[in-house]
PDB file of N, CA and C in Angstrom:
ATOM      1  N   UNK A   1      -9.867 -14.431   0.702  1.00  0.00           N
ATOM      2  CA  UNK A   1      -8.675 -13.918   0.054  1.00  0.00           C
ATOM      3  C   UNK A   1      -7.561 -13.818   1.093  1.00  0.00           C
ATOM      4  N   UNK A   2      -6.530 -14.495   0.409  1.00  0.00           N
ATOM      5  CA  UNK A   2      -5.735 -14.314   1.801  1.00  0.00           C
ATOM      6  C   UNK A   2      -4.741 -12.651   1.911  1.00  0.00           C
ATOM      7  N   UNK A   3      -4.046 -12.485   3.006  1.00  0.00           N
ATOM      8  CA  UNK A   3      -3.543 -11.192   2.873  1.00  0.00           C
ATOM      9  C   UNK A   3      -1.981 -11.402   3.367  1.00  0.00           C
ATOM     10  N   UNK A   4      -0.803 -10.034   3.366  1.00  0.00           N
ATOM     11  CA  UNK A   4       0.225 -10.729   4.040  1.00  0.00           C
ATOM     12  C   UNK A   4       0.508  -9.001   4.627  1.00  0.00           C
ATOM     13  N   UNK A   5       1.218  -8.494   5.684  1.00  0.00           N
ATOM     14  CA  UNK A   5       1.668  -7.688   5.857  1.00  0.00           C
ATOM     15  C   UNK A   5       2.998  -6.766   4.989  1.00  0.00           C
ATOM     16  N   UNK A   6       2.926  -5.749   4.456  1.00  0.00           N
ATOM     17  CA  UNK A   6       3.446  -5.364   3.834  1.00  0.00           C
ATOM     18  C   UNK A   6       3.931  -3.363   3.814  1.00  0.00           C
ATOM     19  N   UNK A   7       4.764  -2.919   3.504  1.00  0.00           N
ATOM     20  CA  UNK A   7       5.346  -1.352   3.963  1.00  0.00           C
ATOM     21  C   UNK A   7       4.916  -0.720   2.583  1.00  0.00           C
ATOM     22  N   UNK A   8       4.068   0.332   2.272  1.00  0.00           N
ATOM     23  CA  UNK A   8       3.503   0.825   1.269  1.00  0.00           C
ATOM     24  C   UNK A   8       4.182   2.501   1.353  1.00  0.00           C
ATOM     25  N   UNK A   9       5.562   2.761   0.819  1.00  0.00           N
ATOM     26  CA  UNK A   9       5.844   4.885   1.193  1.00  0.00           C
ATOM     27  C   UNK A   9       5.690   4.429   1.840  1.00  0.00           C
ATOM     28  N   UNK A  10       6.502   4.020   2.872  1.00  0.00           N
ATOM     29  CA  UNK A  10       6.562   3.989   4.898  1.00  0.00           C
ATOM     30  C   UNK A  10       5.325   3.815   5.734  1.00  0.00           C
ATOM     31  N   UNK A  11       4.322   3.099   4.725  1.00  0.00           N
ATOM     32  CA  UNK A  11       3.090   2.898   5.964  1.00  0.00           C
ATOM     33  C   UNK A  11       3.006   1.054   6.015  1.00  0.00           C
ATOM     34  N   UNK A  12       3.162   0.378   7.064  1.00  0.00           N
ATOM     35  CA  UNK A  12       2.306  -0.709   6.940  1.00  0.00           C
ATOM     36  C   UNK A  12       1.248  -1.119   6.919  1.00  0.00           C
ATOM     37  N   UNK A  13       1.059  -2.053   5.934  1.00  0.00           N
ATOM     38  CA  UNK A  13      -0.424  -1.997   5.570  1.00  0.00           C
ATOM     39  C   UNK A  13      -1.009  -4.151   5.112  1.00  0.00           C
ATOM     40  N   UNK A  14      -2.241  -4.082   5.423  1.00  0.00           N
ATOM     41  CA  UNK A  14      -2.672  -5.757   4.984  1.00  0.00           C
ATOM     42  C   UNK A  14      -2.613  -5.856   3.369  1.00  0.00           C
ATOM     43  N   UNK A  15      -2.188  -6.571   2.501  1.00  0.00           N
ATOM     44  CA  UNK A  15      -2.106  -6.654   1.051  1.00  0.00           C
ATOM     45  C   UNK A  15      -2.460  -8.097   0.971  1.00  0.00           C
ATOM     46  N   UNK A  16      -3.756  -7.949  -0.002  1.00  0.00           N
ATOM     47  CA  UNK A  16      -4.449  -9.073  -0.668  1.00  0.00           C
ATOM     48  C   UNK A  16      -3.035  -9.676  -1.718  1.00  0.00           C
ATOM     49  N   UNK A  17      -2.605 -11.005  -1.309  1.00  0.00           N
ATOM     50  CA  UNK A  17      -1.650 -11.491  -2.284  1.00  0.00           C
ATOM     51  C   UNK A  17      -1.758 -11.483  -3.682  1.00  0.00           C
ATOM     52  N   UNK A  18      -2.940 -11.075  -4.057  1.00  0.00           N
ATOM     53  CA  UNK A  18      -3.309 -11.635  -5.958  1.00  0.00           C
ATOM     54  C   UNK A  18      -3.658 -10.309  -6.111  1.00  0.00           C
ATOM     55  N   UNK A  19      -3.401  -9.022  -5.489  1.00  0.00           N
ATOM     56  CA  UNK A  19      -3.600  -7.695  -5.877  1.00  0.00           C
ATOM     57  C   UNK A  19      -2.996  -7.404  -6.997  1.00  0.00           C
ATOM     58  N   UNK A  20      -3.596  -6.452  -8.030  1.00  0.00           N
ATOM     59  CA  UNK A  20      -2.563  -5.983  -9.040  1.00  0.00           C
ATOM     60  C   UNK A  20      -2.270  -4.603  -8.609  1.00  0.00           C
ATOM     61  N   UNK A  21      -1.156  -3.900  -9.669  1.00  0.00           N
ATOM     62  CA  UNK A  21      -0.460  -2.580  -8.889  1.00  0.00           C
ATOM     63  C   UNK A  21      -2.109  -1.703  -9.369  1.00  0.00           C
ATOM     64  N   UNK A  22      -2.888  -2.013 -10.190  1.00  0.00           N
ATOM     65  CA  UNK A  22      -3.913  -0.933 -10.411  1.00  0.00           C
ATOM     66  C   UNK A  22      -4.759  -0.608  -9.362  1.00  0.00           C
ATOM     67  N   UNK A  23      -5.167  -2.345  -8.716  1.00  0.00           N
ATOM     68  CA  UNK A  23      -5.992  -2.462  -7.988  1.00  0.00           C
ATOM     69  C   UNK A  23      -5.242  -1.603  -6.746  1.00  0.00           C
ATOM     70  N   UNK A  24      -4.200  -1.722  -6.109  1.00  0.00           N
ATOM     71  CA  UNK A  24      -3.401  -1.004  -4.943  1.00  0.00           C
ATOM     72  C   UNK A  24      -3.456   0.057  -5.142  1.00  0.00           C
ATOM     73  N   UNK A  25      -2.908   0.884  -6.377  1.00  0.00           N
ATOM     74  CA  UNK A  25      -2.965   2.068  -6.493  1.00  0.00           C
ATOM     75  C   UNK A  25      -4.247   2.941  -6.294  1.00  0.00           C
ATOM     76  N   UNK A  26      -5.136   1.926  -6.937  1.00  0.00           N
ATOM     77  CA  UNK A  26      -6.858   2.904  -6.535  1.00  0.00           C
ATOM     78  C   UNK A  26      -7.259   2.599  -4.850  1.00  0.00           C
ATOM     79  N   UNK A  27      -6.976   1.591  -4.573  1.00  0.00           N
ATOM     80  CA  UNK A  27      -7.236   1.626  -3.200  1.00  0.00           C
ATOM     81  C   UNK A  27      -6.634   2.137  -2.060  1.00  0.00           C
ATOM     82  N   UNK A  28      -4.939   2.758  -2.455  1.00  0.00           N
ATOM     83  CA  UNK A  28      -4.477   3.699  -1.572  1.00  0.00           C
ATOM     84  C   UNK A  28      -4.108   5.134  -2.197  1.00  0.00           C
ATOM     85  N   UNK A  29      -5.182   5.674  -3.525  1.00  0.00           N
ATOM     86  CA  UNK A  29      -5.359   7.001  -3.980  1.00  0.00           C
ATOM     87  C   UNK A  29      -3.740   7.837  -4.745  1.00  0.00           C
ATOM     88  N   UNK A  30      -3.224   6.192  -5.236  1.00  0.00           N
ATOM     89  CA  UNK A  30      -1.920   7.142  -5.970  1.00  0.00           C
ATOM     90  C   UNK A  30      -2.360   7.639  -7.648  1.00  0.00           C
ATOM     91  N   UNK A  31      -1.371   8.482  -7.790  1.00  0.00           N
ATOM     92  CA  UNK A  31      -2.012   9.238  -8.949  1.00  0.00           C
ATOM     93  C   UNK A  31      -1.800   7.917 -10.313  1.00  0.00           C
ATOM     94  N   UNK A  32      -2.097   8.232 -11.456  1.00  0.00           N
ATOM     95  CA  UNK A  32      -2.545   7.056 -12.490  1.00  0.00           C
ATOM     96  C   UNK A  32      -1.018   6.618 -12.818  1.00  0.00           C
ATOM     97  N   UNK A  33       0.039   8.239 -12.672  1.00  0.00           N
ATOM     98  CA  UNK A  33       1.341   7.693 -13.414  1.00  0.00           C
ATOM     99  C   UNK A  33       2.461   7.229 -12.403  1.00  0.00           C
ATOM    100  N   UNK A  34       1.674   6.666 -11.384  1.00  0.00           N
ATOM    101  CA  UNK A  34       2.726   6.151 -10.246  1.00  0.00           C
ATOM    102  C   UNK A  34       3.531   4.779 -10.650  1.00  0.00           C
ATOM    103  N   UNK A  35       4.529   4.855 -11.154  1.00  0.00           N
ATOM    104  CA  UNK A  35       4.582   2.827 -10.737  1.00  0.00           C
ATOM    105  C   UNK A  35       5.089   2.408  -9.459  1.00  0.00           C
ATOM    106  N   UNK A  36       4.950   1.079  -9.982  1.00  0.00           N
ATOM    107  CA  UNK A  36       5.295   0.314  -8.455  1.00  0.00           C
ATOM    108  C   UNK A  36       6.458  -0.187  -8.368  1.00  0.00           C
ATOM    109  N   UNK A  37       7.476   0.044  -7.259  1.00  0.00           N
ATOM    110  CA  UNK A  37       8.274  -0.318  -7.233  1.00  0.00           C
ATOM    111  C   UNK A  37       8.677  -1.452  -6.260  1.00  0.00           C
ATOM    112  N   UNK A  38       9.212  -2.268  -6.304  1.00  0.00           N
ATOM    113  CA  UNK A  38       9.010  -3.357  -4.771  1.00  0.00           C
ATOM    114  C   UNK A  38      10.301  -3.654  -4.729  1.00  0.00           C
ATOM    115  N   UNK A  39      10.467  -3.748  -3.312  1.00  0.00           N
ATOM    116  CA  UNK A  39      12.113  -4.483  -2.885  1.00  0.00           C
ATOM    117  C   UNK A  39      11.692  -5.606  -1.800  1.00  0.00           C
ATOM    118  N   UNK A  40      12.428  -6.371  -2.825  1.00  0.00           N
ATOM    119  CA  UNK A  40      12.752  -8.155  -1.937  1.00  0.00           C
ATOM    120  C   UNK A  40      13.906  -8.588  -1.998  1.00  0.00           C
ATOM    121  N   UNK A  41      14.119  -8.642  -0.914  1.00  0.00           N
ATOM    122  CA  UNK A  41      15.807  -8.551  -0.492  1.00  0.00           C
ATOM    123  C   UNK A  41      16.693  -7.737  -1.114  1.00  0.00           C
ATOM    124  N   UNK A  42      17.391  -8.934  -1.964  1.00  0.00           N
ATOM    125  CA  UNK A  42      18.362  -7.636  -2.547  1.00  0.00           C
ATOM    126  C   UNK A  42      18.278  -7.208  -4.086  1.00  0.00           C
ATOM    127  N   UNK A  43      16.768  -7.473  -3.968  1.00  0.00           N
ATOM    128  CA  UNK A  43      16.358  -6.996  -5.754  1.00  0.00           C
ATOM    129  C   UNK A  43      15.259  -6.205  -5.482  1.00  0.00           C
ATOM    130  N   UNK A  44      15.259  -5.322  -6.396  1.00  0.00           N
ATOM    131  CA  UNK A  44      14.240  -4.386  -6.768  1.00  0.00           C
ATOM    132  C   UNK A  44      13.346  -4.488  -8.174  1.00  0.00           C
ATOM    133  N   UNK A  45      12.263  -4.465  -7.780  1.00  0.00           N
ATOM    134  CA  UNK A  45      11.411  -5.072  -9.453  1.00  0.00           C
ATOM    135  C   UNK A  45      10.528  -3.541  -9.381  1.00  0.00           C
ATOM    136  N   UNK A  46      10.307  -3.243 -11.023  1.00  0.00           N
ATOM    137  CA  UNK A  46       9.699  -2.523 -11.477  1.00  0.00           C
ATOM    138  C   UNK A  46       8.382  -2.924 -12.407  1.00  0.00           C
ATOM    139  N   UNK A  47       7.306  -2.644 -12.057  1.00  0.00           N
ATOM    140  CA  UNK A  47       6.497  -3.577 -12.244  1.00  0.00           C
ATOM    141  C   UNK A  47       6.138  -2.434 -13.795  1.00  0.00           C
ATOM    142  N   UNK A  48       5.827  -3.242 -14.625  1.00  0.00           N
ATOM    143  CA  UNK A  48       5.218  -3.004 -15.738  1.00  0.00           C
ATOM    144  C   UNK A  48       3.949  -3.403 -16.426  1.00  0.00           C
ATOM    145  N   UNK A  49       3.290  -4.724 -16.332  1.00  0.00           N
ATOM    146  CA  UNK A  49       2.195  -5.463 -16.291  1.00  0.00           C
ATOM    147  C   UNK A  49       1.666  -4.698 -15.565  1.00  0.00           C
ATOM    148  N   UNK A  50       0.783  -4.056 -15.127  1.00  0.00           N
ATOM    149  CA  UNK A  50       0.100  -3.388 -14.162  1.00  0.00           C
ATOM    150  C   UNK A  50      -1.789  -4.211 -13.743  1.00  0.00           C
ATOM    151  N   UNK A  51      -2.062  -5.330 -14.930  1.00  0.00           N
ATOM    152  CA  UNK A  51      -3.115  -5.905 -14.393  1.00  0.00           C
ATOM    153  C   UNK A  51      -2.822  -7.561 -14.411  1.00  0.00           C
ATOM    154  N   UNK A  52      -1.819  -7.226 -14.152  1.00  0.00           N
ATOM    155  CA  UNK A  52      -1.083  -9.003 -13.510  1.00  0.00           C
ATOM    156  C   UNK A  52      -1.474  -9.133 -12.647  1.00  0.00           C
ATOM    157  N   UNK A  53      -1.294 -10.255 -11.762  1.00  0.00           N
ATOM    158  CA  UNK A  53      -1.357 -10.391 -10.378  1.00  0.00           C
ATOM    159  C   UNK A  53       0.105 -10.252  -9.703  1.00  0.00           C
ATOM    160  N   UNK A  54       0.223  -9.100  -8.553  1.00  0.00           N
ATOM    161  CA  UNK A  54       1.570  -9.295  -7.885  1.00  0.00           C
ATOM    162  C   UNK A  54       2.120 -11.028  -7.743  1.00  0.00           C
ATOM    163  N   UNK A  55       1.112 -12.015  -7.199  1.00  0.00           N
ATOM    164  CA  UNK A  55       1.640 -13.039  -7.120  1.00  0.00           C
ATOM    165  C   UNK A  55       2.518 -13.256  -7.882  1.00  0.00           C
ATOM    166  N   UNK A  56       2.104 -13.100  -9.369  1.00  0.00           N
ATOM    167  CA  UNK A  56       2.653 -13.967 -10.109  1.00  0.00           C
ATOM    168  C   UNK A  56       4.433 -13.134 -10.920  1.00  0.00           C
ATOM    169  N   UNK A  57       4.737 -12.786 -10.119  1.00  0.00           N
ATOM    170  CA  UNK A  57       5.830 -11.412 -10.343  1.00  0.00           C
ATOM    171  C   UNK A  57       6.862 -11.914  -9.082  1.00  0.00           C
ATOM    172  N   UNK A  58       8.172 -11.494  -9.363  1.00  0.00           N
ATOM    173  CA  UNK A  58       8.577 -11.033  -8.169  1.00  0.00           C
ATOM    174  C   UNK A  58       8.401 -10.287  -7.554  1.00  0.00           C
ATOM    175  N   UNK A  59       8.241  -9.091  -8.070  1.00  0.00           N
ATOM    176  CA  UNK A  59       7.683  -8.129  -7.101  1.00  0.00           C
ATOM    177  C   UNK A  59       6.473  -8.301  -6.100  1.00  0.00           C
ATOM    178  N   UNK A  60       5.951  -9.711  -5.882  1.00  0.00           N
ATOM    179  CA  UNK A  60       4.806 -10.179  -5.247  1.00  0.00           C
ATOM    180  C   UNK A  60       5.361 -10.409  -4.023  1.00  0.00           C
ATOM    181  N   UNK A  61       6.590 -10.970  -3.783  1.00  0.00           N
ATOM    182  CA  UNK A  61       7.345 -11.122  -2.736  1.00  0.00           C
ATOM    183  C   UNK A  61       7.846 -10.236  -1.738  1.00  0.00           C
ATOM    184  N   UNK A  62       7.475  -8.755  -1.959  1.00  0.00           N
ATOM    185  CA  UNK A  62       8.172  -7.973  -1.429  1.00  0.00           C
ATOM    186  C   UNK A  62       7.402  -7.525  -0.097  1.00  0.00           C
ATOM    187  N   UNK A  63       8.287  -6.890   0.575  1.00  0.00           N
ATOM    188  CA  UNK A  63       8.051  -6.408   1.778  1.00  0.00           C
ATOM    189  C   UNK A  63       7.755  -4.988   1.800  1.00  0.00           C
ATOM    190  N   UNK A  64       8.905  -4.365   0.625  1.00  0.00           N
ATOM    191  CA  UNK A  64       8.492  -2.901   0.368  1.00  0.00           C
ATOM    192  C   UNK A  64       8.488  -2.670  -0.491  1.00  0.00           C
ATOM    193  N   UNK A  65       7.084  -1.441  -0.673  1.00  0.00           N
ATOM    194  CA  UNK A  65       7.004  -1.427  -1.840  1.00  0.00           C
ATOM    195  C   UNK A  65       6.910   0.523  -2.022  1.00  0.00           C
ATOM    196  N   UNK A  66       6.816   1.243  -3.323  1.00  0.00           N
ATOM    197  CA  UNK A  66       6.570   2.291  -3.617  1.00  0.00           C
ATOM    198  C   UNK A  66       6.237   3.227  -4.684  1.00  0.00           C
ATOM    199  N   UNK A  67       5.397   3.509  -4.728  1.00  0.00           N
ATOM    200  CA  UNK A  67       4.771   4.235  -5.383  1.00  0.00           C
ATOM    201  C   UNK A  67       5.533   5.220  -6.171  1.00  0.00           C
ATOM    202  N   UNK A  68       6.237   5.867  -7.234  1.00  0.00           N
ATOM    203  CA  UNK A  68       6.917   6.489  -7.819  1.00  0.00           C
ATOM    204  C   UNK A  68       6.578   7.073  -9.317  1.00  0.00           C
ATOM    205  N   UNK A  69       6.617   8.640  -9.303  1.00  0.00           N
ATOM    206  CA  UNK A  69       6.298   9.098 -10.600  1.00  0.00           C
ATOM    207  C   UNK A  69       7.431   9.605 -11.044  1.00  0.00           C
ATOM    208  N   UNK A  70       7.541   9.824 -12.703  1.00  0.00           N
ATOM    209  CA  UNK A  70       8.684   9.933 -13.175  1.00  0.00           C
ATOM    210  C   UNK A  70       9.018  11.400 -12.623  1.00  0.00           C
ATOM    211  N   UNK A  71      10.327  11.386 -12.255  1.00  0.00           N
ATOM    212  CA  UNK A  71      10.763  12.871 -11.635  1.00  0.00           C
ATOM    213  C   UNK A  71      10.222  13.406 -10.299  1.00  0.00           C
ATOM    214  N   UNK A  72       9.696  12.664  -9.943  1.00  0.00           N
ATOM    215  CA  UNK A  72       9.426  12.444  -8.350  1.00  0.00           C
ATOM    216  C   UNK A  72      10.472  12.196  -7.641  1.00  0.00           C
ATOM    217  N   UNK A  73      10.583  12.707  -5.904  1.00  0.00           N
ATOM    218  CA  UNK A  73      11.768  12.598  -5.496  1.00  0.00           C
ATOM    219  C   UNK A  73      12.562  11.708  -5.419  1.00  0.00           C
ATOM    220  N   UNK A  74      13.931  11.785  -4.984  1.00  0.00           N
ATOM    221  CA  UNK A  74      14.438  10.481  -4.300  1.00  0.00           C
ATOM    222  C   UNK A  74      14.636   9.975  -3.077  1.00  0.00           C
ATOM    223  N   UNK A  75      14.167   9.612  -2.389  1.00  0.00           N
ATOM    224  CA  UNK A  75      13.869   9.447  -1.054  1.00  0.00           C
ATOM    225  C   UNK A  75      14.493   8.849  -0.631  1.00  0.00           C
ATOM    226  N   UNK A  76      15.657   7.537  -0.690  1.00  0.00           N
ATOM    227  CA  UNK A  76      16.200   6.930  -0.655  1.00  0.00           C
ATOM    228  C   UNK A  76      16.919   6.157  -1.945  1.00  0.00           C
ATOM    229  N   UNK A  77      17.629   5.237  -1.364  1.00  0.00           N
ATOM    230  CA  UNK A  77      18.714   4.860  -2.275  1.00  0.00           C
ATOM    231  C   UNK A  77      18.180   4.279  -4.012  1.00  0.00           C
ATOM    232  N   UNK A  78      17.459   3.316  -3.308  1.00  0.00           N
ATOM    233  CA  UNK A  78      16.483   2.394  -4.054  1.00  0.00           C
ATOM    234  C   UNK A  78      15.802   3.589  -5.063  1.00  0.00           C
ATOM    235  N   UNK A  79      15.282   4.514  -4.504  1.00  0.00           N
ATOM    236  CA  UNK A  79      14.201   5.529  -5.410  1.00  0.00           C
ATOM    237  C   UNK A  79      14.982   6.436  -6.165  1.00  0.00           C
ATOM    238  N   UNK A  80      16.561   6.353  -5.775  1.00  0.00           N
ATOM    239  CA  UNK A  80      17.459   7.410  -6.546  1.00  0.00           C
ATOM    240  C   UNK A  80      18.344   6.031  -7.777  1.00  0.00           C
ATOM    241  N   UNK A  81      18.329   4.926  -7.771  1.00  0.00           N
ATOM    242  CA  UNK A  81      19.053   4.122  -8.285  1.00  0.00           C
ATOM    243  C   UNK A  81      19.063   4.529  -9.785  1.00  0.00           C
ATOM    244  N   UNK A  82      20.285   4.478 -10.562  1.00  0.00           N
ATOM    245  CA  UNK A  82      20.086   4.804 -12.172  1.00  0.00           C
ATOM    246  C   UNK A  82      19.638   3.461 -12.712  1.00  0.00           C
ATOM    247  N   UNK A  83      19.474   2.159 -12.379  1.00  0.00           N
ATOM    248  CA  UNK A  83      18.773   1.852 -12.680  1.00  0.00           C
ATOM    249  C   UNK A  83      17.523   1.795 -12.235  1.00  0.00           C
ATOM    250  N   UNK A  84      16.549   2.162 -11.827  1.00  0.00           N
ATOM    251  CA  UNK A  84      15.380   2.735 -11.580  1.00  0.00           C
ATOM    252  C   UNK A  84      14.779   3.511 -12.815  1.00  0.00           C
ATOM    253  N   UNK A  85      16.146   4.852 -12.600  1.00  0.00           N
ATOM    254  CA  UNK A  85      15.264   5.576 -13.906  1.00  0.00           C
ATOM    255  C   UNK A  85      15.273   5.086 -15.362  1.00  0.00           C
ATOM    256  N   UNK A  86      16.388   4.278 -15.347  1.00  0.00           N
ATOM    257  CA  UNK A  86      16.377   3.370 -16.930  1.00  0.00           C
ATOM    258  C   UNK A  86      14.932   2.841 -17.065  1.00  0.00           C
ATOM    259  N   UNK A  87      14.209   1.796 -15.988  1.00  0.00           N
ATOM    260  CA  UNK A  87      13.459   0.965 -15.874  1.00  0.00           C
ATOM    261  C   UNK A  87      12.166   2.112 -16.205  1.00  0.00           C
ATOM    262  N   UNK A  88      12.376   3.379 -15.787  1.00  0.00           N
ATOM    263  CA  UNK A  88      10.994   4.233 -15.957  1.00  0.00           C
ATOM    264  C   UNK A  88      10.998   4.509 -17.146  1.00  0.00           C
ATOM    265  N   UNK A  89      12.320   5.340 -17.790  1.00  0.00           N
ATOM    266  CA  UNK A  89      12.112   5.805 -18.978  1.00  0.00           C
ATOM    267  C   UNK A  89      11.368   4.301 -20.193  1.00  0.00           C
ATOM    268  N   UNK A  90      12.178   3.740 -20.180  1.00  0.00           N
ATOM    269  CA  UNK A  90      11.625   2.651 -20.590  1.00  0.00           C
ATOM    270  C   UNK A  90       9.937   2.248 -20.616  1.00  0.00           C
ATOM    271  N   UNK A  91       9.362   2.185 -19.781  1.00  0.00           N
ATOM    272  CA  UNK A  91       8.286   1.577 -19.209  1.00  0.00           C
ATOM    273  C   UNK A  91       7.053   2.253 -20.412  1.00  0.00           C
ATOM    274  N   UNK A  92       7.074   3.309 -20.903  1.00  0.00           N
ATOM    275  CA  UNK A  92       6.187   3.879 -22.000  1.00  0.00           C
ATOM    276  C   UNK A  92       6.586   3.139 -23.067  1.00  0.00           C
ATOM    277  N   UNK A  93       7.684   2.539 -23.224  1.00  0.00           N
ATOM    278  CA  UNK A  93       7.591   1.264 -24.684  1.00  0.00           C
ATOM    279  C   UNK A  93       6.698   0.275 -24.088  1.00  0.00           C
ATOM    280  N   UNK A  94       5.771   0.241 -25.440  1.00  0.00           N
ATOM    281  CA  UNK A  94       5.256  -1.207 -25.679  1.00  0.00           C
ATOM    282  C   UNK A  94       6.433  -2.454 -25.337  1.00  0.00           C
ATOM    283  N   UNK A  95       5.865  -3.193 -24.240  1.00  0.00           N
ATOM    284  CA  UNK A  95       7.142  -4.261 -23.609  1.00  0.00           C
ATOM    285  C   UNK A  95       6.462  -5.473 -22.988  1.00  0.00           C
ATOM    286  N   UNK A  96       7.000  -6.345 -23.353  1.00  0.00           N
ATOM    287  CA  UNK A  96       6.593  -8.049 -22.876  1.00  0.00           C
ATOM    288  C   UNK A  96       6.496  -8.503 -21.899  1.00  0.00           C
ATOM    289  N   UNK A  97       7.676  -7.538 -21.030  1.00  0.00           N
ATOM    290  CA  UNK A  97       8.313  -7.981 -19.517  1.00  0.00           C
ATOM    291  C   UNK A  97       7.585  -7.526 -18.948  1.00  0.00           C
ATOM    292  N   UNK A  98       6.719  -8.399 -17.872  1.00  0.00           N
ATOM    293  CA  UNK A  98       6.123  -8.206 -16.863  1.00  0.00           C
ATOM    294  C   UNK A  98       6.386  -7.114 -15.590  1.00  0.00           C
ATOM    295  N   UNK A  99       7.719  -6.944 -15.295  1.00  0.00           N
ATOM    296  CA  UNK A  99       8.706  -6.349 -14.505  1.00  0.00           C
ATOM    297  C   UNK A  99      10.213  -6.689 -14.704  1.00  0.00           C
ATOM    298  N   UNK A 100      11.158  -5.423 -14.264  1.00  0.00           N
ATOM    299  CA  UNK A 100      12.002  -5.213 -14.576  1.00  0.00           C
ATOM    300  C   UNK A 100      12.735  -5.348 -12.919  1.00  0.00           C
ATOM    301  N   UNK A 101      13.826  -6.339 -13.182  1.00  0.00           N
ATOM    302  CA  UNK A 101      14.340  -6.598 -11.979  1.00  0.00           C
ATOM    303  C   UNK A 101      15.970  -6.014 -11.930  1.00  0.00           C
ATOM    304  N   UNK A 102      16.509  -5.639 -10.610  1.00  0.00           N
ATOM    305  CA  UNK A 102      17.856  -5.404 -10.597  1.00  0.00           C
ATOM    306  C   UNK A 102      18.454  -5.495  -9.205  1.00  0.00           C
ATOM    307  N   UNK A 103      19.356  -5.372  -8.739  1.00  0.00           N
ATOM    308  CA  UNK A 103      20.245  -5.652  -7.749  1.00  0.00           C
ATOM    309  C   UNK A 103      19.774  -4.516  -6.797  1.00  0.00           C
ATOM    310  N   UNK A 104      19.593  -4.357  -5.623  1.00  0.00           N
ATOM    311  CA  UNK A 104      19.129  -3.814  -4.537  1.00  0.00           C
ATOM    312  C   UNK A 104      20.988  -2.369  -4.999  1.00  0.00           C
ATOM    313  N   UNK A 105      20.465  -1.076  -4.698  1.00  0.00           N
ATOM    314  CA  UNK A 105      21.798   0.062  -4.475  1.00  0.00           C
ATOM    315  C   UNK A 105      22.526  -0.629  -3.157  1.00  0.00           C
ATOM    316  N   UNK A 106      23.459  -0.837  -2.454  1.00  0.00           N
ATOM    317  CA  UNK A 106      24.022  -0.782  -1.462  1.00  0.00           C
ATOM    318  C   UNK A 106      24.290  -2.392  -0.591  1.00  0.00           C
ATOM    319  N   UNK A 107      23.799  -3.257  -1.700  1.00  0.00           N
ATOM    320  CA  UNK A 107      23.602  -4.586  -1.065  1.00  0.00           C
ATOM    321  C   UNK A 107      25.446  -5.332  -2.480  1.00  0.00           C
ATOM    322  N   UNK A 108      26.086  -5.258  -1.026  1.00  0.00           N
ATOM    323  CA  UNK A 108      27.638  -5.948  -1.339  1.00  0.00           C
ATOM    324  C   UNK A 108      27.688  -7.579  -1.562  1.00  0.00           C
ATOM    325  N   UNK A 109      27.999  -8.239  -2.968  1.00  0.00           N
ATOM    326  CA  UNK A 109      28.010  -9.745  -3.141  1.00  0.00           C
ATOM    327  C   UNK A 109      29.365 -10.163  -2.875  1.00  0.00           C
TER     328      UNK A 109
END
């Protein structure tokens, strides 16, 4: 299985590329209603599929990623973004989209 280096909540860590967010989440002990959030470059994906494979997502691409429950802090920009919390409230509808993508907070086009 191959792996790639990756920032998990501020830890670096080895990530199996075809991981899903369930499989990550049980293997680094986040609670059930965490989602995953990932930033690659200047997009942020909210993963919803939760027994996809990251590969097959953008959010597979990312470098950072984080763990987030609804009303959990904001730790940064990315974790305070209003779209973020759109993407959460949302995420309890029955929904098609694999993940929910948007423009990185603070990244100027």
């Amino acid at each position: 299985m191959e792996t790639r280096w990756a920032t998990v909540d501020g830890v670096t860590l080895e990530l199996p590329t075809d991981s899903t967010v369930n499989e990550l989440r049980d293997a680094l002990y986040k609670p059930d209603d965490a989602v995953l959030v990932a930033v690659t470059g200047d997009l942020v994906s909210v993963v919803h599929d939760e027994d996809r494979r990251l590969s097959e997502l953008v959010a597979g691409c990312a470098e950072t990623y984080y763990f987030r429950q609804r009303g959990g802090p904001e730790r940064n920009d990315v974790l305070a973004a209003p779209e973020l919390e759109d993407a959460l409230a949302d995420s309890s509808d029955d929904r098609e989209e694999a993940e929910t993508t948007f423009q990185r907070p603070g990244i100027d086009h």
